[in-house]
N, C-alpha and C. Protein backbone atom coordinates (compact mmCIF):
# COMPACT_ATOMS: atom_id res chain seq x y z
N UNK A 1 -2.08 -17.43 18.12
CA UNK A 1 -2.76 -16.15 18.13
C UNK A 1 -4.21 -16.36 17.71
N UNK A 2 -4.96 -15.62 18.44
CA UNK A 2 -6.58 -15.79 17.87
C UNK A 2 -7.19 -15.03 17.68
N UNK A 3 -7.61 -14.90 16.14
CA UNK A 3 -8.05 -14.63 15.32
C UNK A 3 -8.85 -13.43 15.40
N UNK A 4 -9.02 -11.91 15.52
CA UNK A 4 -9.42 -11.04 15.50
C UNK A 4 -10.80 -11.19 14.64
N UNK A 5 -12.27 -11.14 15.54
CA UNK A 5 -13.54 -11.29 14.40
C UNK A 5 -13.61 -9.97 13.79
N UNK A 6 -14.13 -9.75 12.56
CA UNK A 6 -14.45 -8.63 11.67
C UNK A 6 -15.98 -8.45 12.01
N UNK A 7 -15.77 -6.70 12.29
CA UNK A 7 -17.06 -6.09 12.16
C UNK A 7 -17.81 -6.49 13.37
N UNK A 8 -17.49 -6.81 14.72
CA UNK A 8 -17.73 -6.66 15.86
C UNK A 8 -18.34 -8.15 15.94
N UNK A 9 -17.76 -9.04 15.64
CA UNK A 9 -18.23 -10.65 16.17
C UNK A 9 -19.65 -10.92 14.59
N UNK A 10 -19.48 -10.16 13.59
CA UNK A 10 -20.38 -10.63 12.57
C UNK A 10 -19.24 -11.70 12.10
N UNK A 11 -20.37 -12.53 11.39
CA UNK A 11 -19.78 -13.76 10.60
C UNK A 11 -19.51 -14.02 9.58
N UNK A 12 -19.27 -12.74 9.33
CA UNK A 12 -18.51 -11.46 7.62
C UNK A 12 -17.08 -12.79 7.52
N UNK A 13 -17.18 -12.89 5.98
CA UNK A 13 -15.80 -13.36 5.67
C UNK A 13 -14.74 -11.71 5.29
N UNK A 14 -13.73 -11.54 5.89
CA UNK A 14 -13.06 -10.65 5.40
C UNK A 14 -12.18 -11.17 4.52
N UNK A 15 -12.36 -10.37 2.67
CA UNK A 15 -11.29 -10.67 1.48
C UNK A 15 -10.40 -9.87 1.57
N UNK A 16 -9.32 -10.00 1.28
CA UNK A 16 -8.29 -9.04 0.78
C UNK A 16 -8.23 -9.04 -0.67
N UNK A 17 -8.61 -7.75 -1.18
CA UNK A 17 -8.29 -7.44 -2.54
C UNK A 17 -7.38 -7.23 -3.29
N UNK A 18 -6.14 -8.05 -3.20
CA UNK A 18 -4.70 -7.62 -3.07
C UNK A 18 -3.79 -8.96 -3.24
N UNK A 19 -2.93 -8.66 -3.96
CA UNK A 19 -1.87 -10.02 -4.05
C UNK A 19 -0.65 -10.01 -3.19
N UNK A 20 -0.77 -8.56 -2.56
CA UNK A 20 0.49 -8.10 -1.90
C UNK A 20 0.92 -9.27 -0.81
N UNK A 21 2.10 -9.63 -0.49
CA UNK A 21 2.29 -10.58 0.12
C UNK A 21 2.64 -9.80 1.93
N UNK A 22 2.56 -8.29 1.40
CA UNK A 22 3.82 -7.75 2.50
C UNK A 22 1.81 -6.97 3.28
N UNK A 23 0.78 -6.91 2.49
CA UNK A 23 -0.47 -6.54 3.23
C UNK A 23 -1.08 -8.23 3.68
N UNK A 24 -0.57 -9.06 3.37
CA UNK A 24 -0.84 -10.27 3.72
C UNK A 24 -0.29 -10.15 5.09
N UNK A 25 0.91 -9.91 5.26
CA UNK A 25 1.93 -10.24 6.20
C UNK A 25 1.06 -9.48 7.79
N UNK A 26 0.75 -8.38 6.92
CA UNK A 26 0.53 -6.97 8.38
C UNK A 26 -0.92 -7.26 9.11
N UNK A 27 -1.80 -8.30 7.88
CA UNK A 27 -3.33 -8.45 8.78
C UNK A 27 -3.11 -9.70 9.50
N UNK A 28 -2.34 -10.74 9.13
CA UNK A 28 -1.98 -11.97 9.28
C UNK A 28 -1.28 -11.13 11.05
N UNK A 29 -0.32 -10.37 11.33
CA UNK A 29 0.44 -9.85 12.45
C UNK A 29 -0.39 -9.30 13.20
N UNK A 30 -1.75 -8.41 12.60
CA UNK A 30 -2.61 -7.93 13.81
C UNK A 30 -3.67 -8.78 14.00
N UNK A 31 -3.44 -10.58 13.57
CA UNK A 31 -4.70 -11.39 14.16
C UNK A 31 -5.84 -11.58 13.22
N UNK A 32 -5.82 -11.22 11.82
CA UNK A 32 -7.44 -11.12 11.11
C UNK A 32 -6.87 -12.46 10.51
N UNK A 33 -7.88 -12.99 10.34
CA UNK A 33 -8.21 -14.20 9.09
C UNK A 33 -8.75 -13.56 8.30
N UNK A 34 -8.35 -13.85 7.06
CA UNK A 34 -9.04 -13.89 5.95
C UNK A 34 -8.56 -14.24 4.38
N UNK A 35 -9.39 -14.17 3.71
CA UNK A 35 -9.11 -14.75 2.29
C UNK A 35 -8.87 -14.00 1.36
N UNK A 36 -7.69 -14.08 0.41
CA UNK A 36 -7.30 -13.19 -0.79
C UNK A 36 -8.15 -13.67 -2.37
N UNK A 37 -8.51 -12.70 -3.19
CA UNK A 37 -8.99 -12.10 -3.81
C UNK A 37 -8.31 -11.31 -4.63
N UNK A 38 -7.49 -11.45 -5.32
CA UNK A 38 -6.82 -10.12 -6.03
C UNK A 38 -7.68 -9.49 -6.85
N UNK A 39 -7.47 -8.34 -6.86
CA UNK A 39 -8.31 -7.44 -7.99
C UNK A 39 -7.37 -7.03 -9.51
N UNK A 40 -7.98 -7.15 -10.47
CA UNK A 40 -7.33 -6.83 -11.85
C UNK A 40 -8.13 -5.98 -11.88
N UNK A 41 -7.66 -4.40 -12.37
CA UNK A 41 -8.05 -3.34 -12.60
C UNK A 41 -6.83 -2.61 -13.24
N UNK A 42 -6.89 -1.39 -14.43
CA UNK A 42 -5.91 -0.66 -14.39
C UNK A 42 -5.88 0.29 -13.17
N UNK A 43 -4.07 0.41 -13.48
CA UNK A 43 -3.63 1.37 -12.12
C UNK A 43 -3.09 2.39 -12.52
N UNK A 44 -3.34 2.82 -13.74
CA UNK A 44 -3.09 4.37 -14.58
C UNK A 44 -3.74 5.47 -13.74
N UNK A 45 -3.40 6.50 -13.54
CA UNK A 45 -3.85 8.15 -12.40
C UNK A 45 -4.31 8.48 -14.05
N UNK A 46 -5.91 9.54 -13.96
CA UNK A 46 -6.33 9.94 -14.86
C UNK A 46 -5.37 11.49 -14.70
N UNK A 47 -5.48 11.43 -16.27
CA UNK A 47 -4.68 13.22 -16.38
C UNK A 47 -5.32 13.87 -15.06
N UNK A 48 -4.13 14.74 -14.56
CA UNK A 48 -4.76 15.78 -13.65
C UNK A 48 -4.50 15.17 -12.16
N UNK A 49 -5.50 13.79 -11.94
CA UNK A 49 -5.54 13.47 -10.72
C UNK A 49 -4.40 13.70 -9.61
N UNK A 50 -4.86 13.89 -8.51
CA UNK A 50 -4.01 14.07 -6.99
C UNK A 50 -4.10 12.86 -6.64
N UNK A 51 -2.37 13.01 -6.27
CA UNK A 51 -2.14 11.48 -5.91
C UNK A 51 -2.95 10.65 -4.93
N UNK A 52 -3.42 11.64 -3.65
CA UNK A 52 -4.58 11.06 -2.64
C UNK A 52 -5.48 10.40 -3.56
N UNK A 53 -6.04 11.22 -4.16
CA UNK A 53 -7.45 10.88 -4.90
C UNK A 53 -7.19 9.71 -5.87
N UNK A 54 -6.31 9.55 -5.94
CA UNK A 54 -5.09 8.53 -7.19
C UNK A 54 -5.56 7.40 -6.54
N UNK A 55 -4.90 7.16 -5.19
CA UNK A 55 -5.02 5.58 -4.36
C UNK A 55 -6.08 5.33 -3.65
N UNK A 56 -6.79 6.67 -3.41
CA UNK A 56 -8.57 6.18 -2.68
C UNK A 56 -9.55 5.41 -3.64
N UNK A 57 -8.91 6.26 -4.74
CA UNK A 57 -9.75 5.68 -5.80
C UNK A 57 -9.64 4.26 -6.30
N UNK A 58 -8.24 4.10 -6.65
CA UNK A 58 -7.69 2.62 -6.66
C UNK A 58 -8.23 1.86 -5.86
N UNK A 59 -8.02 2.04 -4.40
CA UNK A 59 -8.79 1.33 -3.39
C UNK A 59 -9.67 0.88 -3.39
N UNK A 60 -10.87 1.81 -3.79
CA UNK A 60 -12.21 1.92 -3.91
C UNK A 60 -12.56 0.98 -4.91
N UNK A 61 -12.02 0.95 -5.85
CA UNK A 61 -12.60 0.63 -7.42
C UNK A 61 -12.05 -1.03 -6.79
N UNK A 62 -10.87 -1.42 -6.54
CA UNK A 62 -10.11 -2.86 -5.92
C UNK A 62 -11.54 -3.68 -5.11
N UNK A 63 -11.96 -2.79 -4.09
CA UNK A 63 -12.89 -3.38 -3.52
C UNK A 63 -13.84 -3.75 -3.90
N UNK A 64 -14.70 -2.71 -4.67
CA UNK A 64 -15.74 -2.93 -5.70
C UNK A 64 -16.10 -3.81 -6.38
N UNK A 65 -14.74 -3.81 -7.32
CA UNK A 65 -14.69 -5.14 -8.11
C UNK A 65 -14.95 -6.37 -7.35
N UNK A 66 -13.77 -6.99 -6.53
CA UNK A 66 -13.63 -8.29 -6.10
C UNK A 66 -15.15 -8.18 -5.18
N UNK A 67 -15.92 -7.26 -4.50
CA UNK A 67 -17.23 -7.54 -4.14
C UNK A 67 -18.04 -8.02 -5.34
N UNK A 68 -18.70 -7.39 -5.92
CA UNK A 68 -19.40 -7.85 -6.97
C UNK A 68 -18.37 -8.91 -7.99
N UNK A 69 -17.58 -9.53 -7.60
CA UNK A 69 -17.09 -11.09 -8.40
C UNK A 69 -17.63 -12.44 -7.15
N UNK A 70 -17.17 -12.00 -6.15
CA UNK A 70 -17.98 -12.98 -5.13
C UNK A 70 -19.32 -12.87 -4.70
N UNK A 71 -20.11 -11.97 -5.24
CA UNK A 71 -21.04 -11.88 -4.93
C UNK A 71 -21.79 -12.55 -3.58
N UNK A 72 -21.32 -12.15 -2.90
CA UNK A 72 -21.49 -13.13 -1.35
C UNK A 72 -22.10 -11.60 -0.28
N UNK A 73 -23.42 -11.72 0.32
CA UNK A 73 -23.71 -10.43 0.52
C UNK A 73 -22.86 -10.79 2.29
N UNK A 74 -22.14 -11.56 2.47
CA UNK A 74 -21.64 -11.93 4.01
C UNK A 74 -19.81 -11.56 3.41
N UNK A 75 -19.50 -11.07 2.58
CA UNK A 75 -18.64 -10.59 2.31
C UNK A 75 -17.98 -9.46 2.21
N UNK A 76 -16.77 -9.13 3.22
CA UNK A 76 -16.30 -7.39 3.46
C UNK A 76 -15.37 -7.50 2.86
N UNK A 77 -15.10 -6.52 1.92
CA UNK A 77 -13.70 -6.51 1.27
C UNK A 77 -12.83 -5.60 1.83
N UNK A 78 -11.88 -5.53 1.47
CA UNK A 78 -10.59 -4.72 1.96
C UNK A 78 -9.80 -4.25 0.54
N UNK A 79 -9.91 -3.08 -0.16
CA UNK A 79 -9.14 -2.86 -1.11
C UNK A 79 -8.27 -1.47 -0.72
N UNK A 80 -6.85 -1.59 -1.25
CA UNK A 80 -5.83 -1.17 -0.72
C UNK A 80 -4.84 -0.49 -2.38
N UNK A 81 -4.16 0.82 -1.86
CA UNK A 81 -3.20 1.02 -2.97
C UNK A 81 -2.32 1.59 -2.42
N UNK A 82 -1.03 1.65 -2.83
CA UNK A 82 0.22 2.20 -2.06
C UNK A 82 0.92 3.31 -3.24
N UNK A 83 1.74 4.44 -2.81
CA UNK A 83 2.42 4.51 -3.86
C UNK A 83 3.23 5.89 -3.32
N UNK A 84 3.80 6.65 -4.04
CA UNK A 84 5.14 7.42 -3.21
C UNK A 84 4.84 8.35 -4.25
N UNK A 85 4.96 10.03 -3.56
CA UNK A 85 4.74 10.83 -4.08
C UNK A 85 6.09 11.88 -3.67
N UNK A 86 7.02 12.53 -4.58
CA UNK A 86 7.71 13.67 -4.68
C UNK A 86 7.25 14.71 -5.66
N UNK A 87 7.10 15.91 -4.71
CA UNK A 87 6.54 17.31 -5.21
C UNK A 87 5.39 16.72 -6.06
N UNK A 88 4.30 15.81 -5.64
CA UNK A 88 3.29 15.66 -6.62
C UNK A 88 2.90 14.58 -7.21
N UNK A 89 4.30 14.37 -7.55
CA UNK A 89 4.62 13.45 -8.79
C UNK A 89 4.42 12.39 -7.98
N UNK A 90 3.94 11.19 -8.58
CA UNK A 90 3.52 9.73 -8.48
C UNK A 90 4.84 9.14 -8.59
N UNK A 91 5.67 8.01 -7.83
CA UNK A 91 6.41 7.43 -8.03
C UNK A 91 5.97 5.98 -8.05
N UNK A 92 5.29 4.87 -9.00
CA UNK A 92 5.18 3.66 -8.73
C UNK A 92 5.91 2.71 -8.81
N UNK A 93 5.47 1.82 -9.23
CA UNK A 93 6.44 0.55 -9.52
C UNK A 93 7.11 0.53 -10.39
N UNK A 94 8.48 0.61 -9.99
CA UNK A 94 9.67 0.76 -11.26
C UNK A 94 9.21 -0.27 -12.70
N UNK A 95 9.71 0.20 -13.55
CA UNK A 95 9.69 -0.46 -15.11
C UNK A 95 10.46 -1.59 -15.27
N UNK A 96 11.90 -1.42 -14.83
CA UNK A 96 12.79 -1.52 -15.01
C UNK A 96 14.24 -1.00 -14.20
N UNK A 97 15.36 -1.91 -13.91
CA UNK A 97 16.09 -1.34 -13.32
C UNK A 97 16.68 0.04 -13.61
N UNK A 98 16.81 0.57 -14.54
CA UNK A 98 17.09 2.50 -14.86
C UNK A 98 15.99 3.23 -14.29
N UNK A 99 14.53 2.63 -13.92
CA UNK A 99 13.78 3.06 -13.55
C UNK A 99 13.69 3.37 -12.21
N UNK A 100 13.88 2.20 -12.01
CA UNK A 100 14.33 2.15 -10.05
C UNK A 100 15.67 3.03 -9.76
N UNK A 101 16.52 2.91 -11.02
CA UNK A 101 17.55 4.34 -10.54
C UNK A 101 16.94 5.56 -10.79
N UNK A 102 16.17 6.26 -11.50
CA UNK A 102 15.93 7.09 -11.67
C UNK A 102 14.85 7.44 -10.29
N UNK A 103 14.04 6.98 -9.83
CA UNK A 103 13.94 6.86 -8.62
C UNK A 103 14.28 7.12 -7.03
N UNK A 104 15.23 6.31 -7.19
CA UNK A 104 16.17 6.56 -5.99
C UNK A 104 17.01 7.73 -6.34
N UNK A 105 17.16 8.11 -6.84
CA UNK A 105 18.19 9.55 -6.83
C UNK A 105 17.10 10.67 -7.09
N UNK A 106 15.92 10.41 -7.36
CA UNK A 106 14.87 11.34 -6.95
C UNK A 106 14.51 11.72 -5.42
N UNK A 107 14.79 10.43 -4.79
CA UNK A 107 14.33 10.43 -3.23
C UNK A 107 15.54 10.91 -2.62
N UNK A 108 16.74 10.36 -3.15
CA UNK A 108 17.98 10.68 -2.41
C UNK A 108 18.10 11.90 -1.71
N UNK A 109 18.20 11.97 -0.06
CA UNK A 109 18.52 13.12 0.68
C UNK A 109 17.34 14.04 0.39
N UNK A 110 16.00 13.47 0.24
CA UNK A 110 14.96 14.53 0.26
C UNK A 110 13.59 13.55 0.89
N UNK A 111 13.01 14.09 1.68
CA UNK A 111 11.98 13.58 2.11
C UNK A 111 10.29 13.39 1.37
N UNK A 112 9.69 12.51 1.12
CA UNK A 112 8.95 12.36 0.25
C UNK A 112 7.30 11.86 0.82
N UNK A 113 6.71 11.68 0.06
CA UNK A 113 5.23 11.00 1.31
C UNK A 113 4.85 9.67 0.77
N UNK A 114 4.53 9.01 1.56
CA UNK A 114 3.68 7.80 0.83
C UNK A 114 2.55 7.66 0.99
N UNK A 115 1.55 7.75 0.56
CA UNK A 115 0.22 7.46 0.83
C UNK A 115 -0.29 6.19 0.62
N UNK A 116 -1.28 5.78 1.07
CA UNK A 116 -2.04 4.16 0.71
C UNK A 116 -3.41 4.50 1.14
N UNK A 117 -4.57 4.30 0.27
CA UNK A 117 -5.24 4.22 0.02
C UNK A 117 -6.07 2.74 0.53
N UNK A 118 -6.99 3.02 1.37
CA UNK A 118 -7.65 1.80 1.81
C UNK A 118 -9.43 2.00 1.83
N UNK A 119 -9.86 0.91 1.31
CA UNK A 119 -11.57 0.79 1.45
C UNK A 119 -11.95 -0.50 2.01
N UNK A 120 -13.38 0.16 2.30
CA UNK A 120 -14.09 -1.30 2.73
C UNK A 120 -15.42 -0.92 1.66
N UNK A 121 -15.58 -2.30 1.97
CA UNK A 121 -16.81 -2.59 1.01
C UNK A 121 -17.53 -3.79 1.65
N UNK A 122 -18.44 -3.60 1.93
CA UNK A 122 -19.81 -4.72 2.44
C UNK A 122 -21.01 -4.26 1.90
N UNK A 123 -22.14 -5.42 2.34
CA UNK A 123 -23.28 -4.89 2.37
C UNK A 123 -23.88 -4.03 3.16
N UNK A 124 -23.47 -4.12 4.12
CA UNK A 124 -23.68 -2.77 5.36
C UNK A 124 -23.24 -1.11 5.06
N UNK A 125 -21.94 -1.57 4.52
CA UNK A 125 -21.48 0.16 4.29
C UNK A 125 -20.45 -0.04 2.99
N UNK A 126 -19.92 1.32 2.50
CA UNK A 126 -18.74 1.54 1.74
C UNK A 126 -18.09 2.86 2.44
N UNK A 127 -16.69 2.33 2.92
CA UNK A 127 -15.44 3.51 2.95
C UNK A 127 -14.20 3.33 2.37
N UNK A 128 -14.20 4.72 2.15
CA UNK A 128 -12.83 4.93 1.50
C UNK A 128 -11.88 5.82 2.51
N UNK A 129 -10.92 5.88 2.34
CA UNK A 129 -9.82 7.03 3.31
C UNK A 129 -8.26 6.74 2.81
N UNK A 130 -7.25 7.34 3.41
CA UNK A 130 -5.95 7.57 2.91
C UNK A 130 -5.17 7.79 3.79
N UNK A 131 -3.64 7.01 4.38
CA UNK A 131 -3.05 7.51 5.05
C UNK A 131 -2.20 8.14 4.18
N UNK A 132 -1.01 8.91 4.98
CA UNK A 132 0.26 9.69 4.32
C UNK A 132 1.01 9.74 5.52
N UNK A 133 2.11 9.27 4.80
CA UNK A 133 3.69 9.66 5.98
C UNK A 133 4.57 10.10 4.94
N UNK A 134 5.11 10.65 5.97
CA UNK A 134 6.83 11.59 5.43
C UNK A 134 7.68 11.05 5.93
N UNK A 135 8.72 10.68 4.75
CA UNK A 135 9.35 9.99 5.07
C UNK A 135 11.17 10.13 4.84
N UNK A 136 11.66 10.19 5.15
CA UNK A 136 13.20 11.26 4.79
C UNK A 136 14.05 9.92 4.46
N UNK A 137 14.99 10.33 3.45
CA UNK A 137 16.26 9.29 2.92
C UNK A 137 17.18 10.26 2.92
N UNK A 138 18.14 9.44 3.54
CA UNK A 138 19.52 10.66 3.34
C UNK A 138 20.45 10.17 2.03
N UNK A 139 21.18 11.54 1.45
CA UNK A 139 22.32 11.07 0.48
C UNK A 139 22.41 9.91 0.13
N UNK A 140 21.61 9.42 -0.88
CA UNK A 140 22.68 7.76 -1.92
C UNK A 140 23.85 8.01 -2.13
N UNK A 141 24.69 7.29 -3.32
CA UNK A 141 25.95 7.01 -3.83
C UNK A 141 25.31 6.56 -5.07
N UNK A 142 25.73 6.50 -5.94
CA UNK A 142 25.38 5.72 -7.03
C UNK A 142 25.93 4.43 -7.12
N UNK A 143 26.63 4.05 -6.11
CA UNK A 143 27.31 2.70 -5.89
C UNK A 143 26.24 2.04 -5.28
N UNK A 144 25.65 2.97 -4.24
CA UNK A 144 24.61 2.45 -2.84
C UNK A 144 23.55 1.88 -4.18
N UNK A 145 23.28 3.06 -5.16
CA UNK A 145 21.38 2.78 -5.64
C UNK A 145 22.16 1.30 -6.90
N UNK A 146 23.17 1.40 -7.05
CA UNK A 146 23.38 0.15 -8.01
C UNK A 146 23.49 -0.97 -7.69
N UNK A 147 23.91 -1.19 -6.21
CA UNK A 147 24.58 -2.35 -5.23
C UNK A 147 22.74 -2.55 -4.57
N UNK A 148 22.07 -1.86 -4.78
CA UNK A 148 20.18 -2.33 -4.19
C UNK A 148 19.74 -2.57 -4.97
N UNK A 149 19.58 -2.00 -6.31
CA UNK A 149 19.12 -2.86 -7.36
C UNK A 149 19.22 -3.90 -7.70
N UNK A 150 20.62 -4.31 -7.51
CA UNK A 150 20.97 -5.34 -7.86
C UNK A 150 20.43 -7.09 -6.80
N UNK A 151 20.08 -6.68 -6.18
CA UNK A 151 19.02 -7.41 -5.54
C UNK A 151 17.81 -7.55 -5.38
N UNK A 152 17.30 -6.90 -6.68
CA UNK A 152 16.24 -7.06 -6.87
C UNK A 152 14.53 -6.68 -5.90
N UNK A 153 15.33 -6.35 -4.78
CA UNK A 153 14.16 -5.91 -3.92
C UNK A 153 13.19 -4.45 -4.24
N UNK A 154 13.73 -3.54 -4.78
CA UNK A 154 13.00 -2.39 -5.47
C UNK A 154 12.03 -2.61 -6.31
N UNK A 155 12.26 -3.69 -7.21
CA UNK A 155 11.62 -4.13 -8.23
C UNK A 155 9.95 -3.68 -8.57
N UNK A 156 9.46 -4.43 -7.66
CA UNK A 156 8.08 -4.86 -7.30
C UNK A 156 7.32 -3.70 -6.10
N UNK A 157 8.35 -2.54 -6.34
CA UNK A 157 7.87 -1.83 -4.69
C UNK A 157 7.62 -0.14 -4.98
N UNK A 158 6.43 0.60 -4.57
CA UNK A 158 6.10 1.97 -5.13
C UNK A 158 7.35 2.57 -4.32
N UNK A 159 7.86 3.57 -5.06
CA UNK A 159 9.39 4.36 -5.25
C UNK A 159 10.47 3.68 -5.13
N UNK A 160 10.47 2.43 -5.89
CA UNK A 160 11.53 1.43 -5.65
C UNK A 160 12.22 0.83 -4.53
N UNK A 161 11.72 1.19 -3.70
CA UNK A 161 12.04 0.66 -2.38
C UNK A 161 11.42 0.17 -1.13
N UNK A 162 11.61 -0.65 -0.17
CA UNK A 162 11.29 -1.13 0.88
C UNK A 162 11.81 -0.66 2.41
N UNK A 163 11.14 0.01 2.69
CA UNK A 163 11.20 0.36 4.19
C UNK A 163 11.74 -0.98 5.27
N UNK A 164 11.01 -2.22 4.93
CA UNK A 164 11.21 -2.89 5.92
C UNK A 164 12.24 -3.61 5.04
N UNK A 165 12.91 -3.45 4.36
CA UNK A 165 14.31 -4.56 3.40
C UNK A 165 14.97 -3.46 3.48
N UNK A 166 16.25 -3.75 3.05
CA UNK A 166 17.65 -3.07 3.05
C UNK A 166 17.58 -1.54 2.93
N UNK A 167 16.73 -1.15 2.23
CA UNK A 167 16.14 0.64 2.15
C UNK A 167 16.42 1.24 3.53
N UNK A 168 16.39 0.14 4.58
CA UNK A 168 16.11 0.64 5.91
C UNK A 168 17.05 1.92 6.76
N UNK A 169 18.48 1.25 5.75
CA UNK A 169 19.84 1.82 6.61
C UNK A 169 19.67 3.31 6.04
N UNK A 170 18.89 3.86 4.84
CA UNK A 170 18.93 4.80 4.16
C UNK A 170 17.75 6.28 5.11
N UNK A 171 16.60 5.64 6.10
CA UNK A 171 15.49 5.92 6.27
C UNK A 171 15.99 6.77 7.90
N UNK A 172 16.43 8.02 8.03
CA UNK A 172 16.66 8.17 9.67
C UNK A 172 15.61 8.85 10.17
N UNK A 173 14.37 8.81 9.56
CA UNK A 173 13.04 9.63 9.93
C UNK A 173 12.04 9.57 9.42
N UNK A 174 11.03 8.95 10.19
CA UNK A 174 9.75 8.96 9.31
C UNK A 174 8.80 10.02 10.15
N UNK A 175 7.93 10.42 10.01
CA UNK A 175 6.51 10.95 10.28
C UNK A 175 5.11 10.78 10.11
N UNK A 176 4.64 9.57 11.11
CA UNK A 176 3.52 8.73 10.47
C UNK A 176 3.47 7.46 10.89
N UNK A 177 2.93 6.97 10.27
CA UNK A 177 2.27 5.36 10.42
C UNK A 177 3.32 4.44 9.50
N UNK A 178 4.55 3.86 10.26
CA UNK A 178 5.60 2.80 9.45
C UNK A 178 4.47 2.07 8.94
N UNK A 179 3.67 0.89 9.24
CA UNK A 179 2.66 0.48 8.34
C UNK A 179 2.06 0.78 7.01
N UNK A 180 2.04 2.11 7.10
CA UNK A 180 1.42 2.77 5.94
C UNK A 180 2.50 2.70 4.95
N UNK A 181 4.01 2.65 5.02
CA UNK A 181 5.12 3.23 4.37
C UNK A 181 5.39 1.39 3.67
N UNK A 182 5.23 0.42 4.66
CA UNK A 182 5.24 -1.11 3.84
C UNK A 182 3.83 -1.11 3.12
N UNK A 183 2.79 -0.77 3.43
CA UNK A 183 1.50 -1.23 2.14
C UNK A 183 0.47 -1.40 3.07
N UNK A 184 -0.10 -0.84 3.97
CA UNK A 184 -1.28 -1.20 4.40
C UNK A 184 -1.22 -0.20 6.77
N UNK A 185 -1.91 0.46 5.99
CA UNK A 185 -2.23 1.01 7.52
C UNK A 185 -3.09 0.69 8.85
N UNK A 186 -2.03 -0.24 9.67
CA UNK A 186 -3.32 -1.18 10.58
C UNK A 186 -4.17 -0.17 10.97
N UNK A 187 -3.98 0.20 12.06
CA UNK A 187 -4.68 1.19 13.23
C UNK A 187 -5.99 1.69 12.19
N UNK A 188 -5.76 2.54 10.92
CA UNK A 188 -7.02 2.80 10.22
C UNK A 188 -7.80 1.60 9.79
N UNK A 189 -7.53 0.68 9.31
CA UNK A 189 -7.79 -0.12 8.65
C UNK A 189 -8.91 -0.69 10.00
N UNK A 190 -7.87 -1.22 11.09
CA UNK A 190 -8.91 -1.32 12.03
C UNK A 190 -9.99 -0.85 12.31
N UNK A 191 -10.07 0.41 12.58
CA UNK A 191 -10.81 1.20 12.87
C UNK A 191 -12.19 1.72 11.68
N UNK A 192 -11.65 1.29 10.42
CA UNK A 192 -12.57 0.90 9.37
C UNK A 192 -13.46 -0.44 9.74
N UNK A 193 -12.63 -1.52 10.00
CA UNK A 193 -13.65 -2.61 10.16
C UNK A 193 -15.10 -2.52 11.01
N UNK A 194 -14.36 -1.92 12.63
CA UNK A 194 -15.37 -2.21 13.73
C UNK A 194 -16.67 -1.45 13.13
């Protein structure tokens, strides 16, 4: 496969601001090269904040940073945040396995949104934007949310679960961008670069 240029044939290195292995996976699938960068920042929502405004911001601030650490003015960043919202409420990365149950029987048989939060950052420009999908889970078991935990795949994942791992058999409807629902929204994201 060859290599999708960033920013219309410029000779921009594109970073990813991100350790995610699964936003690795999705630019790596639509053709981009580029180099990771993780960003250390807290990922605390200030009192009050809307969850949109929650992960643009994350985004924003992700990019920011890892720009001004490479200080490279031929450098576009890509900063990204994911995270699952019911009635409002922020669902992130479980604590702990009671956490990830408490979780899943939040989502159970109710449809919820995920948003992700994506920026760019160069010397040319700064954007920020946000997708959101709806996304429906039917009825758990408490056998089902104990027998997924127990594999550990929730762990590491905003509302404890994975769309594209075993979560899947649970998912009979989305509304939106599946991309957006694993961690990273091509089509925008694209459409950010050019």
């Amino acid at each position: 496969m060859t290599p999708i240029p960033c920013l219309c044939n410029n000779p921009n290195m594109l970073v990813l601001a991100s350790s995610s292995p699964r936003r690795r996976e999705l630019l790596t699938q639509a053709g981009f090269s580029f180099d990771v960068h993780p960003a250390h920042i807290p990922e605390e929502p200030y009192p009050g904040e809307e969850p949109i405004a929650y992960v643009t911001r994350l985004a924003l601030e992700k990019a920011q940073v890892v720009y001004r650490e490479l200080g490279d003015p031929q450098a576009v960043v890509l900063g990204a945040d994911t995270t699952v919202t019911l009635d409002e409420h922020i669902l992130g990365k479980p604590e702990d396995a009671a956490d990830a149950a408490r979780m899943l029987r939040l989502l159970s048989g109710r449809t919820h949104r995920v948003l992700t939060g994506v920026a760019v950052v160069s010397a040319r420009h700064t954007e920020a934007a946000a997708e959101v999908t709806a996304v429906s889970f039917r009825a758990l078991t408490e056998e089902e949310i104990a027998a997924y935990i127990a594999t550990s795949e929730p762990m590491d994942k905003a509302g404890a679960y994975a769309i594209q791992g075993r979560a899947a058999r649970w998912i009979p409807h989305i509304e939106g961008c599946y991309f957006n629902v694993v961690g990273l929204p091509i089509a925008r994201v694209c459409a950010m670069l050019v």
